[in-house]
C-alpha atoms as a PDB file:
ATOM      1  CA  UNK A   1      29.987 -51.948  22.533  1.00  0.00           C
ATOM      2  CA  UNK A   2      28.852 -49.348  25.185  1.00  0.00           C
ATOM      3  CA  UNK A   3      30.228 -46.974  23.316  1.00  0.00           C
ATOM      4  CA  UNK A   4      28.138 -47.250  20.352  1.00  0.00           C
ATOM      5  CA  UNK A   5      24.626 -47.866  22.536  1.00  0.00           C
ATOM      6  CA  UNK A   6      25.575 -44.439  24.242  1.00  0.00           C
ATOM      7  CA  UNK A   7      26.267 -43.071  20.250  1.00  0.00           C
ATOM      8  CA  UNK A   8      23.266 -44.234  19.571  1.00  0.00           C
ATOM      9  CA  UNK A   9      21.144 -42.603  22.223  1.00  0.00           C
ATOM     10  CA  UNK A  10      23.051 -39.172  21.863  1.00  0.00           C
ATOM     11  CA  UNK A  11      21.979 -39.206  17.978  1.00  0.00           C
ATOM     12  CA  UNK A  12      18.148 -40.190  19.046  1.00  0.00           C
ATOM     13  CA  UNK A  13      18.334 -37.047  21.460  1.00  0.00           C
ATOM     14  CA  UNK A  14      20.031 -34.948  19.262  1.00  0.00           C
ATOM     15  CA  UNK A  15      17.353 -35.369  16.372  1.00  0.00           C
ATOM     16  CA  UNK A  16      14.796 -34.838  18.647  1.00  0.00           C
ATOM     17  CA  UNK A  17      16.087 -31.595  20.233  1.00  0.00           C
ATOM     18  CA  UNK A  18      16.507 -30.643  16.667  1.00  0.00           C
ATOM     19  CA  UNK A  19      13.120 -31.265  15.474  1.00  0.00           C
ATOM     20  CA  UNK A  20      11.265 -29.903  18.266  1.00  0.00           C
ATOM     21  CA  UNK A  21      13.527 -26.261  17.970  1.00  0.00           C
ATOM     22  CA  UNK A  22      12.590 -26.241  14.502  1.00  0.00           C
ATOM     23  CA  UNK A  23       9.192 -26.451  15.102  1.00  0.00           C
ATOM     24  CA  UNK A  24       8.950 -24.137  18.157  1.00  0.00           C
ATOM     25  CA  UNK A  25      11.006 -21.698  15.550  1.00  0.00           C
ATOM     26  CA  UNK A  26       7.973 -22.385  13.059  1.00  0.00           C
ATOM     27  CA  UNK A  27       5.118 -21.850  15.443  1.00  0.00           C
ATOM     28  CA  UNK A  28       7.224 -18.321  16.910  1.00  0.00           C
ATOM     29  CA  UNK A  29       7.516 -17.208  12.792  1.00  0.00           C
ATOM     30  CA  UNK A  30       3.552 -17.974  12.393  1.00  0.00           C
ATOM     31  CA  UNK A  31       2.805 -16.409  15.817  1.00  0.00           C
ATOM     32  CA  UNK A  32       4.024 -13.248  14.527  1.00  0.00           C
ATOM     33  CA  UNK A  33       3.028 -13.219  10.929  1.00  0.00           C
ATOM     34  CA  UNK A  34       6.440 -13.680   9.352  1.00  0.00           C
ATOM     35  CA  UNK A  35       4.734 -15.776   6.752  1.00  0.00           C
ATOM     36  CA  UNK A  36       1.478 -14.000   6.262  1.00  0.00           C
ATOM     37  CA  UNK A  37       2.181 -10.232   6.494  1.00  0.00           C
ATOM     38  CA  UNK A  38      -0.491  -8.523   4.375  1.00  0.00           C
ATOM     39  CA  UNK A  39       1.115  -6.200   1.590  1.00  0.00           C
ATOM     40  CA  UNK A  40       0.101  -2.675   3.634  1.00  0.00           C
ATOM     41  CA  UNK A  41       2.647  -3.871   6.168  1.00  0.00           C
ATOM     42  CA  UNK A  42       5.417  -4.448   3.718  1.00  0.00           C
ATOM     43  CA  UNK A  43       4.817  -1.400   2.090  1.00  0.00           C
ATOM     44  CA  UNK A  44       7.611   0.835   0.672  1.00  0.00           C
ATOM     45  CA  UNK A  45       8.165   3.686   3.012  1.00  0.00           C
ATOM     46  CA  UNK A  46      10.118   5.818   0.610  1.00  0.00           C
ATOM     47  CA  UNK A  47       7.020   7.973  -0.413  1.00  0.00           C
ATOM     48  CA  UNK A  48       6.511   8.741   3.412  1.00  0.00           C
ATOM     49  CA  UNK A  49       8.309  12.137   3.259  1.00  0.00           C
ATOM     50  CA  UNK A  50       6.550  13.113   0.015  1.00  0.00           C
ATOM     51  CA  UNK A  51       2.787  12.102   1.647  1.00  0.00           C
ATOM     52  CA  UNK A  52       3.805  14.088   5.118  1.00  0.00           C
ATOM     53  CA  UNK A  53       4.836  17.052   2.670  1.00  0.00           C
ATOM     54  CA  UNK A  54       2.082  17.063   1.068  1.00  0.00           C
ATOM     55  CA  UNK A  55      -0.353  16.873   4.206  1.00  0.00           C
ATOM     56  CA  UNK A  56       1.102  19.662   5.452  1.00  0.00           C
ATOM     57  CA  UNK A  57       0.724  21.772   2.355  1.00  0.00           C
ATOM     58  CA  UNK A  58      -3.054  20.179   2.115  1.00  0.00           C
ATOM     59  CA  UNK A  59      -3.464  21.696   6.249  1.00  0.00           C
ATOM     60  CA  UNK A  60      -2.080  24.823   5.615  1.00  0.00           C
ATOM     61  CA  UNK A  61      -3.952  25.398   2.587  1.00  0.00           C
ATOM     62  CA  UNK A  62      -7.281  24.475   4.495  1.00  0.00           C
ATOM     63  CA  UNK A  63      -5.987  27.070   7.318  1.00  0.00           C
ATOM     64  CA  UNK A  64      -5.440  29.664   4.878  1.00  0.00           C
ATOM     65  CA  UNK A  65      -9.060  29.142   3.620  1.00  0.00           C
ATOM     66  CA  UNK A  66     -10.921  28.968   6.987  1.00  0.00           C
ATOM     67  CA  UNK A  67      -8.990  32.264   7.627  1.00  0.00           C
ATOM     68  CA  UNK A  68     -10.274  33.973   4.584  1.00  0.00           C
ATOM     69  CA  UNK A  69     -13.854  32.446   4.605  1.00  0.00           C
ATOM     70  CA  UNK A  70     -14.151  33.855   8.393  1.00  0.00           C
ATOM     71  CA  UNK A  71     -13.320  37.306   7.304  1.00  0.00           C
ATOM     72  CA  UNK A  72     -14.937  36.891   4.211  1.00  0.00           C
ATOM     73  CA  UNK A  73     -18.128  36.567   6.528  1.00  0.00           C
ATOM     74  CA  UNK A  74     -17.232  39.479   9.366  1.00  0.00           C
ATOM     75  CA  UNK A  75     -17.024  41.455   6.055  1.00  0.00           C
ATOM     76  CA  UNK A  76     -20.368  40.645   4.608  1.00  0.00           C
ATOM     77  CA  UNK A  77     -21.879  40.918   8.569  1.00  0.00           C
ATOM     78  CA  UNK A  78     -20.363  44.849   9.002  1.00  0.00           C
ATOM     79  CA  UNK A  79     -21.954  45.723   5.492  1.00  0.00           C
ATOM     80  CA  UNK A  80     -25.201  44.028   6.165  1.00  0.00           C
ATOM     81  CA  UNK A  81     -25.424  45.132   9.905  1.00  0.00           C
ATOM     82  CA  UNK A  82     -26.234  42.160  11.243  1.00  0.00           C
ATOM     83  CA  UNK A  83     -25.047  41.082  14.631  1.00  0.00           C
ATOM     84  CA  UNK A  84     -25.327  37.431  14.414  1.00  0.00           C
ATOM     85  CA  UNK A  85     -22.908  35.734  16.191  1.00  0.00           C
END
């Protein structure tokens, strides 16, 4: 008979340990956004390489141009003879 009252109280603690991990597991998945990630944070990161590529053409390309635009305008200064600096 003792043996079943002690069953008994084991199971009531049990399914109370139980349903207060699972909800402490809940509230830690919400706390961190498991459930509600937006979609930019899921986002597929295969295209990364290609976009960093292609950033670094896009700077270079805007060097090359400040580079020619600057001695496009030394140029146009030494024929003019204009010493604006």
């Amino acid at each position: 008979m003792k043996l079943n009252y002690f069953i008994k109280q084991l199971s009531t603690v049990g399914r109370s340990l139980v349903r207060t991990l699972f909800c402490l597991v809940a509230i830690a998945l919400m706390w961190q956004g498991a459930f509600l990630a937006s979609a930019p944070a899921i986002a597929d990161t295969g295209n990364s390489i290609l976009v960093a590529d292609l950033g670094d053409r896009i700077q270079q390309k805007a060097s090359e141009d400040a580079g020619r635009t600057k001695s496009f305008i030394q140029k146009n200064r030494r024929a003019s003879g204009t010493n604006c600096k």
